[in-house]
ModelCIF file with pLDDT and N, C-alpha, C, O atoms, coordinates in Angstrom:
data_MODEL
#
_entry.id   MODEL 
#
_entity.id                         1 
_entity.type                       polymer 
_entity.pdbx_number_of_molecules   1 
#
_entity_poly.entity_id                      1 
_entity_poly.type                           'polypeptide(L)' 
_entity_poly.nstd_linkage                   no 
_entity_poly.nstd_monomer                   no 
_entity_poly.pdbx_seq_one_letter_code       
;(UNK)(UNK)(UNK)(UNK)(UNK)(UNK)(UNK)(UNK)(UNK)(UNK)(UNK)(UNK)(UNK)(UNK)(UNK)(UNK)
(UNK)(UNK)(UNK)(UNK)(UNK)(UNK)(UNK)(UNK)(UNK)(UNK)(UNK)(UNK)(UNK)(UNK)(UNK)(UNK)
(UNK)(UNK)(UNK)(UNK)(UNK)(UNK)(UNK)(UNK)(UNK)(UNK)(UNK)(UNK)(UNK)(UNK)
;
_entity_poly.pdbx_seq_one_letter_code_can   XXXXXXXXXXXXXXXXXXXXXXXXXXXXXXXXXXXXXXXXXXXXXX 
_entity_poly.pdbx_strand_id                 A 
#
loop_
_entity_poly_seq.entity_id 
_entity_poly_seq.num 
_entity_poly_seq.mon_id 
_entity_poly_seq.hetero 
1 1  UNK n 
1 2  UNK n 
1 3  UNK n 
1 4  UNK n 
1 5  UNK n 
1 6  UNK n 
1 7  UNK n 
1 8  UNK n 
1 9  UNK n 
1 10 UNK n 
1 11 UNK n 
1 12 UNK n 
1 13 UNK n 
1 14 UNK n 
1 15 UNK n 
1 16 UNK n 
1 17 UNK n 
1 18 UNK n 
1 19 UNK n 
1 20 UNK n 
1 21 UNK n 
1 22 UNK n 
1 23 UNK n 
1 24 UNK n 
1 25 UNK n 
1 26 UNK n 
1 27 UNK n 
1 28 UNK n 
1 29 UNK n 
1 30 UNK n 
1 31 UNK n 
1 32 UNK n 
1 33 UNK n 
1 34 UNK n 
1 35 UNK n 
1 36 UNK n 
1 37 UNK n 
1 38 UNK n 
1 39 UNK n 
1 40 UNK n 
1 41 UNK n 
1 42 UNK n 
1 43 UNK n 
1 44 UNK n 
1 45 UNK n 
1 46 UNK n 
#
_struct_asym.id          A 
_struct_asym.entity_id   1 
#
loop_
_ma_qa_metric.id 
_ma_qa_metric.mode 
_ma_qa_metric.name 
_ma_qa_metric.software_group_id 
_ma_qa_metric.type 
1 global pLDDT . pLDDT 
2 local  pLDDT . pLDDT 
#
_ma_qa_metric_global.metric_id      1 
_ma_qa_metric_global.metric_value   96.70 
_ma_qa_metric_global.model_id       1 
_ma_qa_metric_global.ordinal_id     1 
#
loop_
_ma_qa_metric_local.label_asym_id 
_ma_qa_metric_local.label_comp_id 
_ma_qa_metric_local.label_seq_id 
_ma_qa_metric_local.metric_id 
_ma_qa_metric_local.metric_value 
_ma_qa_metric_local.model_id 
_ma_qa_metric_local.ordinal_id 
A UNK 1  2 98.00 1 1  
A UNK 2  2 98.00 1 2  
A UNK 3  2 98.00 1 3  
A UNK 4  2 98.00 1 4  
A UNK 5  2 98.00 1 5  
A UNK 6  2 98.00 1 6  
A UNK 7  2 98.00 1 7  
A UNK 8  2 98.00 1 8  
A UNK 9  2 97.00 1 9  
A UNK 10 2 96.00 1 10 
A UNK 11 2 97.00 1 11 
A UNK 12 2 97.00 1 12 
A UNK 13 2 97.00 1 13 
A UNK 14 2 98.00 1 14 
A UNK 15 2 98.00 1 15 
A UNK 16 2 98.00 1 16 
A UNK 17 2 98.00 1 17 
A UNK 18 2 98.00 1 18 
A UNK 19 2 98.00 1 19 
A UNK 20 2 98.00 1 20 
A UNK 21 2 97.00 1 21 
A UNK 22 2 98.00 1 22 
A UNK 23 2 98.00 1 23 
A UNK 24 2 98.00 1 24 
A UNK 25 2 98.00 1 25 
A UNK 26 2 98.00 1 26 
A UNK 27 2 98.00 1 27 
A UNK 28 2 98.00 1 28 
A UNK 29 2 98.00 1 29 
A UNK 30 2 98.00 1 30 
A UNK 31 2 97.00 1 31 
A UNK 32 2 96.00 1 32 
A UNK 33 2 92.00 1 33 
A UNK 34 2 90.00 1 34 
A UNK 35 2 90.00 1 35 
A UNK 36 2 91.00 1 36 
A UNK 37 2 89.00 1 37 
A UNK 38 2 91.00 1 38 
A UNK 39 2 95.00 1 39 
A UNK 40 2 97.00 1 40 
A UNK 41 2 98.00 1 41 
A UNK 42 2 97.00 1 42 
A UNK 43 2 98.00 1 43 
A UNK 44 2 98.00 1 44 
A UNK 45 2 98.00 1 45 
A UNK 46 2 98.00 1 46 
#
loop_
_atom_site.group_PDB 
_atom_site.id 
_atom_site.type_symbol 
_atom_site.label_atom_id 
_atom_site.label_alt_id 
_atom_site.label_comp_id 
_atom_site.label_asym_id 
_atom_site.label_entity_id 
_atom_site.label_seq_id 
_atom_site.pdbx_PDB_ins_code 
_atom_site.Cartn_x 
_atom_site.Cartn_y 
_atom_site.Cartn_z 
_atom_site.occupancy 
_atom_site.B_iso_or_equiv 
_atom_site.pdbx_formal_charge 
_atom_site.auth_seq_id 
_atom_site.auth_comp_id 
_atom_site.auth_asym_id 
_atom_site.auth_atom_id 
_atom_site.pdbx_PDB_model_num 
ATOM 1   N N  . UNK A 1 1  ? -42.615 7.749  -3.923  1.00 98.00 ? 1  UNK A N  1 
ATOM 2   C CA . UNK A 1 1  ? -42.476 6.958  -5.154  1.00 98.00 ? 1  UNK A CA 1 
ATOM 3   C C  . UNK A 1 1  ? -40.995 6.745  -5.505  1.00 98.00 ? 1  UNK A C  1 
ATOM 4   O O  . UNK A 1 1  ? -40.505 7.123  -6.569  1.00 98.00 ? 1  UNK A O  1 
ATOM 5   N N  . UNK A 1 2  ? -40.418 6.205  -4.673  1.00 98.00 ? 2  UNK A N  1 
ATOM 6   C CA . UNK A 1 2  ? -38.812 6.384  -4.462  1.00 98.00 ? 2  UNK A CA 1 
ATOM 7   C C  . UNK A 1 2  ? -38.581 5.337  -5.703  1.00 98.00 ? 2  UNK A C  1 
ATOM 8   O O  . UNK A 1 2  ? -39.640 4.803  -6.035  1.00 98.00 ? 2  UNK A O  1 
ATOM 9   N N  . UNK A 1 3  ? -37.335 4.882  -6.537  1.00 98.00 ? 3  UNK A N  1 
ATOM 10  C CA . UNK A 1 3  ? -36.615 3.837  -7.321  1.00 98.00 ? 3  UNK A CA 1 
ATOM 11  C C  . UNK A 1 3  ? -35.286 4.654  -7.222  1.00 98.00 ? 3  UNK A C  1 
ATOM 12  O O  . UNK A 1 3  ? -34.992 5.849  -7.183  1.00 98.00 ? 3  UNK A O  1 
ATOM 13  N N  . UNK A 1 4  ? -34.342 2.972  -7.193  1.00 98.00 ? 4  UNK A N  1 
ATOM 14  C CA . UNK A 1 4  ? -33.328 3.127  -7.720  1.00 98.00 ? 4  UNK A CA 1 
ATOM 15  C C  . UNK A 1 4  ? -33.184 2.296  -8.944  1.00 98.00 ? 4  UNK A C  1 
ATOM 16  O O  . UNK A 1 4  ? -33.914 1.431  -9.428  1.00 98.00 ? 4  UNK A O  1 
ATOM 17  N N  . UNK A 1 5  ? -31.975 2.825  -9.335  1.00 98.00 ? 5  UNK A N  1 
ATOM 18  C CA . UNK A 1 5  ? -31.330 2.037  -10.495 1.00 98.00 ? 5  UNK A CA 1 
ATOM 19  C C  . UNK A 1 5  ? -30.216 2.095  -10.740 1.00 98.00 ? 5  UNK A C  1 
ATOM 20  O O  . UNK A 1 5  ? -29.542 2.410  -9.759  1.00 98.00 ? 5  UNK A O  1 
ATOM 21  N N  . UNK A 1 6  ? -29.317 1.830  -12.207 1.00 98.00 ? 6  UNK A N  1 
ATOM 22  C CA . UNK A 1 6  ? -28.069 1.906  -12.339 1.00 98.00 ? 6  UNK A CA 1 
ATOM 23  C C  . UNK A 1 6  ? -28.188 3.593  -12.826 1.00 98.00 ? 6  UNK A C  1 
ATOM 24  O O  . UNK A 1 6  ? -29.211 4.175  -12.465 1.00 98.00 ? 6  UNK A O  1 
ATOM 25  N N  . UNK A 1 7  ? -27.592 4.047  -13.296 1.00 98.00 ? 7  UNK A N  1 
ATOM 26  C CA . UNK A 1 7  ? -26.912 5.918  -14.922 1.00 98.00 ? 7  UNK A CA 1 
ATOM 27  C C  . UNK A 1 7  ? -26.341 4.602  -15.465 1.00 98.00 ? 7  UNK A C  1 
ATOM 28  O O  . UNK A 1 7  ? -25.631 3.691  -15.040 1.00 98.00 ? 7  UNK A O  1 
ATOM 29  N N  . UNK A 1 8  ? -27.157 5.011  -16.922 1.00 98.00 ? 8  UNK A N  1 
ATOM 30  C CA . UNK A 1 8  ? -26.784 4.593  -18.266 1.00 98.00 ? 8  UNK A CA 1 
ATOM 31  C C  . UNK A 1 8  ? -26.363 6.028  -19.002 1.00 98.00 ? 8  UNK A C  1 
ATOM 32  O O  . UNK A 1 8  ? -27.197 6.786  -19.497 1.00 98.00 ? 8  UNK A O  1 
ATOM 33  N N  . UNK A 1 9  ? -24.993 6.259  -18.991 1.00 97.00 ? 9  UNK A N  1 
ATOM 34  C CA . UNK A 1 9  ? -24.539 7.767  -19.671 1.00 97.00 ? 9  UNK A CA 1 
ATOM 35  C C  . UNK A 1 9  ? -25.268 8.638  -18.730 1.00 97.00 ? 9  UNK A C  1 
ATOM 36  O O  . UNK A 1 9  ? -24.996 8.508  -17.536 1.00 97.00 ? 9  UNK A O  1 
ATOM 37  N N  . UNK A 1 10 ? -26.271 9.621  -19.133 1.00 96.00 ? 10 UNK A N  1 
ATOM 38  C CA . UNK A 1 10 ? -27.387 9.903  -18.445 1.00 96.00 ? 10 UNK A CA 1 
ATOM 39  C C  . UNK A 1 10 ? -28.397 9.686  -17.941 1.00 96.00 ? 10 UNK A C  1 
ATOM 40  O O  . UNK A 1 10 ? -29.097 10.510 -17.352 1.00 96.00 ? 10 UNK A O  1 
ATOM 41  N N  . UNK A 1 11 ? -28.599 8.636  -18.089 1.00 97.00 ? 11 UNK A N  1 
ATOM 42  C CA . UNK A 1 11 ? -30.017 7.845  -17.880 1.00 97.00 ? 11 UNK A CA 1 
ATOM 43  C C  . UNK A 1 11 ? -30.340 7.050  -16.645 1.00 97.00 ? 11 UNK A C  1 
ATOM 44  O O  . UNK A 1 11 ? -29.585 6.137  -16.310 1.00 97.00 ? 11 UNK A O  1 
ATOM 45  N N  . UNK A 1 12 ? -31.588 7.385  -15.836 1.00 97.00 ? 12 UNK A N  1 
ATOM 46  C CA . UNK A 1 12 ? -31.735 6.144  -15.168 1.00 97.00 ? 12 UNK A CA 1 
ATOM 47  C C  . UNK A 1 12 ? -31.732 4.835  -15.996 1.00 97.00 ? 12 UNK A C  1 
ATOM 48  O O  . UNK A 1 12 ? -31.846 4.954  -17.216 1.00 97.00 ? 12 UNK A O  1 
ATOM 49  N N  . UNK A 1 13 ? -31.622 3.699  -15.501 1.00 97.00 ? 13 UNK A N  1 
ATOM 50  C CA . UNK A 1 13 ? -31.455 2.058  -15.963 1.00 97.00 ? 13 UNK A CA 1 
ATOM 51  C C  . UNK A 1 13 ? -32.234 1.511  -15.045 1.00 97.00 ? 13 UNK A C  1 
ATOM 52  O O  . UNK A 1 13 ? -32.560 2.104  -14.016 1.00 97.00 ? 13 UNK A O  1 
ATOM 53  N N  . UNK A 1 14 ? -32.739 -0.135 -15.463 1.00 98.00 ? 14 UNK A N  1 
ATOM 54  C CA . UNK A 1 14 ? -33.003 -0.519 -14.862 1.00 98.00 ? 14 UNK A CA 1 
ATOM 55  C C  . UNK A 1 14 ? -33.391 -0.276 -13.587 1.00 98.00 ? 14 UNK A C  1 
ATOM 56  O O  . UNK A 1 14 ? -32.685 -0.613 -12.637 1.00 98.00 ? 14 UNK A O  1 
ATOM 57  N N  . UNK A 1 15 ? -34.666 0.393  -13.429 1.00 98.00 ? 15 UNK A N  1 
ATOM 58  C CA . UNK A 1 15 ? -35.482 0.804  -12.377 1.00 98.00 ? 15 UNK A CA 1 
ATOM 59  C C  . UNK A 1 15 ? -35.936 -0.034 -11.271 1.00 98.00 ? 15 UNK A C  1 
ATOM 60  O O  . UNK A 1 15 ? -36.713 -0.886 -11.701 1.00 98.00 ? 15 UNK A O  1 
ATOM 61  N N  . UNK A 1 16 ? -35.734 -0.128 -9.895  1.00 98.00 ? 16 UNK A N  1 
ATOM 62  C CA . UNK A 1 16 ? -36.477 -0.883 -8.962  1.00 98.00 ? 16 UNK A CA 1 
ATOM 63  C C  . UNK A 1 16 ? -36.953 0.021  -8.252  1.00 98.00 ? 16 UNK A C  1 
ATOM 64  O O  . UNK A 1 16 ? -36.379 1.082  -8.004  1.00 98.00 ? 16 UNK A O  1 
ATOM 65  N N  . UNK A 1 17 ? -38.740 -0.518 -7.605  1.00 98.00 ? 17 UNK A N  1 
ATOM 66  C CA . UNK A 1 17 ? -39.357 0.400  -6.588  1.00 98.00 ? 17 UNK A CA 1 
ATOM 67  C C  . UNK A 1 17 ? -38.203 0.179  -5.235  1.00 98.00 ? 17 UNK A C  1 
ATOM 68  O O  . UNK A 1 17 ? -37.421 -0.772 -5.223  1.00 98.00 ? 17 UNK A O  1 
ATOM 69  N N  . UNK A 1 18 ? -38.254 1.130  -4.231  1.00 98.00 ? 18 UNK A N  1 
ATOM 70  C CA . UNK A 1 18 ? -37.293 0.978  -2.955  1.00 98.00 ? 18 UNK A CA 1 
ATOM 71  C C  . UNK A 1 18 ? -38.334 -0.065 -1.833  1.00 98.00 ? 18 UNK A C  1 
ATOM 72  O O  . UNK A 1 18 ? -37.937 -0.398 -0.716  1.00 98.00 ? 18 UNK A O  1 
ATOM 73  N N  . UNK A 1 19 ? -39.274 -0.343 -2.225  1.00 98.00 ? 19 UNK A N  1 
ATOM 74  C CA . UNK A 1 19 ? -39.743 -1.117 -1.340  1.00 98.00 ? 19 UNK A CA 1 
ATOM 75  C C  . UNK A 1 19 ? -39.925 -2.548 -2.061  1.00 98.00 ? 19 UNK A C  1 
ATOM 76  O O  . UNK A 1 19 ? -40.953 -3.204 -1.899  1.00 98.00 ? 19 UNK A O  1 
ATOM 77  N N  . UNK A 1 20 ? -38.631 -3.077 -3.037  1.00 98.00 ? 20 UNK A N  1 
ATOM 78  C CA . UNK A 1 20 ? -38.587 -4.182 -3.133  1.00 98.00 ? 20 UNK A CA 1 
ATOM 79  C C  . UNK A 1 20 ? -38.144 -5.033 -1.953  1.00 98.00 ? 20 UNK A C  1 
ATOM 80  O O  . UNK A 1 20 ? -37.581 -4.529 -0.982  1.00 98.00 ? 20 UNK A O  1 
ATOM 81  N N  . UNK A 1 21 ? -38.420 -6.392 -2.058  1.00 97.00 ? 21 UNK A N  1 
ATOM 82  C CA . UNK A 1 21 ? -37.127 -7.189 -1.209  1.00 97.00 ? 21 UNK A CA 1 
ATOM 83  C C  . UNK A 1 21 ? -35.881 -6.864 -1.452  1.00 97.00 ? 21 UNK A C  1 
ATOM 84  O O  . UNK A 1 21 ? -35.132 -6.360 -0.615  1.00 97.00 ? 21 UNK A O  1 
ATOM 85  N N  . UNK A 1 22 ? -35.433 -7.267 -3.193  1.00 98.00 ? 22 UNK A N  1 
ATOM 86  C CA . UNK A 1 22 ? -34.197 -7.153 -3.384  1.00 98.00 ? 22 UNK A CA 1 
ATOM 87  C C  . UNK A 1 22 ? -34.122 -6.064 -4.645  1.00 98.00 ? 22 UNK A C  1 
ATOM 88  O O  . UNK A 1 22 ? -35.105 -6.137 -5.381  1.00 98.00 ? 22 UNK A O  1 
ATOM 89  N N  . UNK A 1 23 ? -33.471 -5.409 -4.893  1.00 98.00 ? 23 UNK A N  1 
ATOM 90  C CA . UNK A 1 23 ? -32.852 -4.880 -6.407  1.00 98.00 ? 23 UNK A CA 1 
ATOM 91  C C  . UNK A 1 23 ? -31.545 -5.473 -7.063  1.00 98.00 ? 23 UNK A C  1 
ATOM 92  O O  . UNK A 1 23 ? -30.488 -5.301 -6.457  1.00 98.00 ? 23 UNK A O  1 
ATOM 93  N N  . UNK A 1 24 ? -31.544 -6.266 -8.445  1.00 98.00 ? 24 UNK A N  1 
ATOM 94  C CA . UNK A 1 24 ? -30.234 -6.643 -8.689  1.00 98.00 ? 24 UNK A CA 1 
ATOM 95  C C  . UNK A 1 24 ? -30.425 -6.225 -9.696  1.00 98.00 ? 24 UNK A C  1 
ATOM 96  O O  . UNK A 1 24 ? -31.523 -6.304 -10.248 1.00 98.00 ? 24 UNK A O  1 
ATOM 97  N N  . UNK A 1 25 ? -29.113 -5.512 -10.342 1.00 98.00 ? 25 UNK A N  1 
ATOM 98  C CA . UNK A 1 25 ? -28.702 -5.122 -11.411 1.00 98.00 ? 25 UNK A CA 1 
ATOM 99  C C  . UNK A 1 25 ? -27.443 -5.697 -11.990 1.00 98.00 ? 25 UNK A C  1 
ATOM 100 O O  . UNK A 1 25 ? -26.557 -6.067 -11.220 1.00 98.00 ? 25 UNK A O  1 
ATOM 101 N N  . UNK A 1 26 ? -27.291 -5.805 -13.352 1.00 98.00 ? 26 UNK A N  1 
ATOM 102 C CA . UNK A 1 26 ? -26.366 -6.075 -14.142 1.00 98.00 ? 26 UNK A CA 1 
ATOM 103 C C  . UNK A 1 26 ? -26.239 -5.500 -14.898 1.00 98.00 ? 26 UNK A C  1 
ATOM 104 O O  . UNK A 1 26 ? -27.151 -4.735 -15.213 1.00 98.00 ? 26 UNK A O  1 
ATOM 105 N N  . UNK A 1 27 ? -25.107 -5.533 -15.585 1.00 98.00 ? 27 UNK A N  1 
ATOM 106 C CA . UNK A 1 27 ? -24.209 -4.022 -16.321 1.00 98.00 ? 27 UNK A CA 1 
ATOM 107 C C  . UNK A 1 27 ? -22.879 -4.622 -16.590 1.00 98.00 ? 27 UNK A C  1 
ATOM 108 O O  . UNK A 1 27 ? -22.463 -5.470 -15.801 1.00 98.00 ? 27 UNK A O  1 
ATOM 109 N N  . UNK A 1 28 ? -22.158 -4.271 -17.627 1.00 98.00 ? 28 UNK A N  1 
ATOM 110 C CA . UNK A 1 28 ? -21.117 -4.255 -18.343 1.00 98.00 ? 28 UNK A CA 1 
ATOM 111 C C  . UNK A 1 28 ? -19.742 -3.026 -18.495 1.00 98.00 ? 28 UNK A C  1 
ATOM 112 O O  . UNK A 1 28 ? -19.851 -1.818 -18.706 1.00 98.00 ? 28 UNK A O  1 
ATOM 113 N N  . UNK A 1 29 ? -18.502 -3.830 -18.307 1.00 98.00 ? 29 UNK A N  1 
ATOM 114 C CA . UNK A 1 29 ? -17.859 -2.662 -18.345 1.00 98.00 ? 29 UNK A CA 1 
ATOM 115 C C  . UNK A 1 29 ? -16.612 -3.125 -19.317 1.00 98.00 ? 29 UNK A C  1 
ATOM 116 O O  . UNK A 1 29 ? -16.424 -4.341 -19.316 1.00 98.00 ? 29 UNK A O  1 
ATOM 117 N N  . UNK A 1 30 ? -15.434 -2.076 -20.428 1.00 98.00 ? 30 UNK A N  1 
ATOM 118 C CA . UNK A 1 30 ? -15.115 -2.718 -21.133 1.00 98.00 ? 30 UNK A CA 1 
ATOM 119 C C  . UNK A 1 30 ? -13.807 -2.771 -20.003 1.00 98.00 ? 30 UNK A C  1 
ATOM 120 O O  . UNK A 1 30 ? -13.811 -2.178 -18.924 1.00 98.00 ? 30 UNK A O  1 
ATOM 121 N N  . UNK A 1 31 ? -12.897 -3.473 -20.434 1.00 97.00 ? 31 UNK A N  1 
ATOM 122 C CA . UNK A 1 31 ? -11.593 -3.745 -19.665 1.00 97.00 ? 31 UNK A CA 1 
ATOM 123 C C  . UNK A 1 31 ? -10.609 -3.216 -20.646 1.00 97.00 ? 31 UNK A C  1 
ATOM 124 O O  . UNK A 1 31 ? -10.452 -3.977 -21.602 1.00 97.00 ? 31 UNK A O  1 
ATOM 125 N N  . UNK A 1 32 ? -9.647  -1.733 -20.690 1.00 96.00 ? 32 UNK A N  1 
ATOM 126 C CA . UNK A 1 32 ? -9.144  -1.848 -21.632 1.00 96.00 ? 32 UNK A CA 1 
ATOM 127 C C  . UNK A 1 32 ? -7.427  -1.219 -20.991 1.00 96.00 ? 32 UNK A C  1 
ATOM 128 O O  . UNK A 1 32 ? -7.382  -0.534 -19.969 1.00 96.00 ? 32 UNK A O  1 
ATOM 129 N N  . UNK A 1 33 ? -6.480  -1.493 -21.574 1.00 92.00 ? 33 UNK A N  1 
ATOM 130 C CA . UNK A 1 33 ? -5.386  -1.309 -21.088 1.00 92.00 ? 33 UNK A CA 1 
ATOM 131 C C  . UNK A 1 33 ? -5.289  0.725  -21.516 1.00 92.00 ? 33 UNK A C  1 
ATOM 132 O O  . UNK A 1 33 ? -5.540  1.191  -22.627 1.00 92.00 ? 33 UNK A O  1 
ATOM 133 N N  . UNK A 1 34 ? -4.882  1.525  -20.313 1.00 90.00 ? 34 UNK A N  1 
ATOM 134 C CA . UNK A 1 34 ? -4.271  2.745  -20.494 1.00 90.00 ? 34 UNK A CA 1 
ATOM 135 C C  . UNK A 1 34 ? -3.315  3.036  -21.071 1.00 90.00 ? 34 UNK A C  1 
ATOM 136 O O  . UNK A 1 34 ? -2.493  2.144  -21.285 1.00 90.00 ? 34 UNK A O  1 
ATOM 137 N N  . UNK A 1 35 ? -3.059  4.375  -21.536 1.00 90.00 ? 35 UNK A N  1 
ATOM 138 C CA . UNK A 1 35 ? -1.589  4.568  -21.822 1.00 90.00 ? 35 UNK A CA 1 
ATOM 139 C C  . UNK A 1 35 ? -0.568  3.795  -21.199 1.00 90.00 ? 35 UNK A C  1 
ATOM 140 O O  . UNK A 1 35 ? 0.151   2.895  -21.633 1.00 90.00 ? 35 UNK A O  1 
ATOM 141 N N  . UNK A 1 36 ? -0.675  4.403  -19.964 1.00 91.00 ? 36 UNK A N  1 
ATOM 142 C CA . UNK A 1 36 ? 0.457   3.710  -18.974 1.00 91.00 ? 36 UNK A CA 1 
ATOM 143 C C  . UNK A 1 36 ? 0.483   2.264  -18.676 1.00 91.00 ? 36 UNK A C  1 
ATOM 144 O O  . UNK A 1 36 ? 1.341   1.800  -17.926 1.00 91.00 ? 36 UNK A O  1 
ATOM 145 N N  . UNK A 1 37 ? -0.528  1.448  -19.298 1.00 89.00 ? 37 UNK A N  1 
ATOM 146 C CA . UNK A 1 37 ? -0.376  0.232  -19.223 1.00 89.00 ? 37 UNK A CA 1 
ATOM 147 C C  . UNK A 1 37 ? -0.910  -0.467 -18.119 1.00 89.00 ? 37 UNK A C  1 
ATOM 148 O O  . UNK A 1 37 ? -0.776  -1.673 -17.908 1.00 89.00 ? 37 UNK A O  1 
ATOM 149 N N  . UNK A 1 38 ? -1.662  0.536  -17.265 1.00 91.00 ? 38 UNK A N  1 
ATOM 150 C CA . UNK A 1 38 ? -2.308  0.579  -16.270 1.00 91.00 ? 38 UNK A CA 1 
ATOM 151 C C  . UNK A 1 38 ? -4.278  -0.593 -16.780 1.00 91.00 ? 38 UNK A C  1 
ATOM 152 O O  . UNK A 1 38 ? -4.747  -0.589 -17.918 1.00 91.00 ? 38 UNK A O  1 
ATOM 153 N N  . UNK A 1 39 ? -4.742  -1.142 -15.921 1.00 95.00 ? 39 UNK A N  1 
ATOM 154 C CA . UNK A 1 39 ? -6.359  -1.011 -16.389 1.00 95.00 ? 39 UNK A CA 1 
ATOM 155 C C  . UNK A 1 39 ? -7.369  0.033  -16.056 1.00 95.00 ? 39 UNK A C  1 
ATOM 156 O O  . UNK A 1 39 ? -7.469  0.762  -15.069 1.00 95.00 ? 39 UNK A O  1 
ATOM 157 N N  . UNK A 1 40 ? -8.209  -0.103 -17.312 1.00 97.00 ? 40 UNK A N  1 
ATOM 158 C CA . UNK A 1 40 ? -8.620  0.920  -17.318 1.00 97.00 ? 40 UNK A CA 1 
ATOM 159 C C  . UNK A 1 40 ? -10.361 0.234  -17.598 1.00 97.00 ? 40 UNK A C  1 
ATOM 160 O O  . UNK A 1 40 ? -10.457 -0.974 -17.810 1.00 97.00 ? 40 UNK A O  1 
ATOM 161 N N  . UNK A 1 41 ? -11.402 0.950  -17.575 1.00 98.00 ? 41 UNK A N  1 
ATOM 162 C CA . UNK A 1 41 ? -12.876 0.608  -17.894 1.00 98.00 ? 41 UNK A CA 1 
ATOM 163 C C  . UNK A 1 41 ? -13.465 1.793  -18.568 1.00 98.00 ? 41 UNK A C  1 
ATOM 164 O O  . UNK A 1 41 ? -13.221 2.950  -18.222 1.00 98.00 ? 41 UNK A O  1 
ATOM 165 N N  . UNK A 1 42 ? -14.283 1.442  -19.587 1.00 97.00 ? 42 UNK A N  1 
ATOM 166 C CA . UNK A 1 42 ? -15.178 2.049  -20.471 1.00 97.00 ? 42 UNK A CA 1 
ATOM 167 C C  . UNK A 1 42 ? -16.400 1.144  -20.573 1.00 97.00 ? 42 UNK A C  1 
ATOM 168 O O  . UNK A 1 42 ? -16.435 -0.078 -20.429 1.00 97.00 ? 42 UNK A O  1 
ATOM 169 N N  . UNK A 1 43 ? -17.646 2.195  -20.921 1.00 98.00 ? 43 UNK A N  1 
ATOM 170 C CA . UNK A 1 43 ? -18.497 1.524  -21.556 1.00 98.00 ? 43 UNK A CA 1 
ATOM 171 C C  . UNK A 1 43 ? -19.824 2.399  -20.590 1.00 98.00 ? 43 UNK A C  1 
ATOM 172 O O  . UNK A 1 43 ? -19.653 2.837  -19.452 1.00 98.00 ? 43 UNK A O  1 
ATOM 173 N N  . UNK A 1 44 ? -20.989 2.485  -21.307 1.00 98.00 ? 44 UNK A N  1 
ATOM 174 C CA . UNK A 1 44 ? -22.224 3.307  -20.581 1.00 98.00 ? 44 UNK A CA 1 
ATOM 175 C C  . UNK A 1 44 ? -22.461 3.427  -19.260 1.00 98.00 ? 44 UNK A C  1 
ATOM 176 O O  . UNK A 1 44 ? -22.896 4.514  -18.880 1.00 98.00 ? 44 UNK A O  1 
ATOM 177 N N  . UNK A 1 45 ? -22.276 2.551  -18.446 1.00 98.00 ? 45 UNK A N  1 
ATOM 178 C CA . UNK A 1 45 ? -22.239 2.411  -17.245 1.00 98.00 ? 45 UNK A CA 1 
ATOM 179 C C  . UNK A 1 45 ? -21.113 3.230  -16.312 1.00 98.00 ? 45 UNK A C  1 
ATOM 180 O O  . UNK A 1 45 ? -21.100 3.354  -15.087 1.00 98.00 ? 45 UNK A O  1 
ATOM 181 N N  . UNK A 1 46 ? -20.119 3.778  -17.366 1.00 98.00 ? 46 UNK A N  1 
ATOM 182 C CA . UNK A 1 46 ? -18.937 3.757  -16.511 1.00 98.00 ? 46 UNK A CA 1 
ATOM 183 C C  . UNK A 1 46 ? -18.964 5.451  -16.225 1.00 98.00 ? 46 UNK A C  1 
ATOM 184 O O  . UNK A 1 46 ? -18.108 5.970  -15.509 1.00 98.00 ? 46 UNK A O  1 
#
């Protein structure tokens, strides 16, 4: 009874059985500048 998905924080997400054709997922990430001025990402997914 295999699925994958995305971790939401802890969470499985968006669940697919492994004997789909395809699994697509979408998800969000924030873009935010570091200290160092570097990029950086936040947000549940991350």
């Amino acid at each position: 009874d295999v699925h994958v998905g995305t971790q939401r924080g802890k969470e499985p997400d968006q669940l697919v059985p492994a004997d789909a054709e395809e699994a697509v997922f979408d998800l969000t990430a924030d873009i935010v500048a570091a200290p160092d001025g570097t990029t950086d990402f936040r947000g549940p997914w991350v």
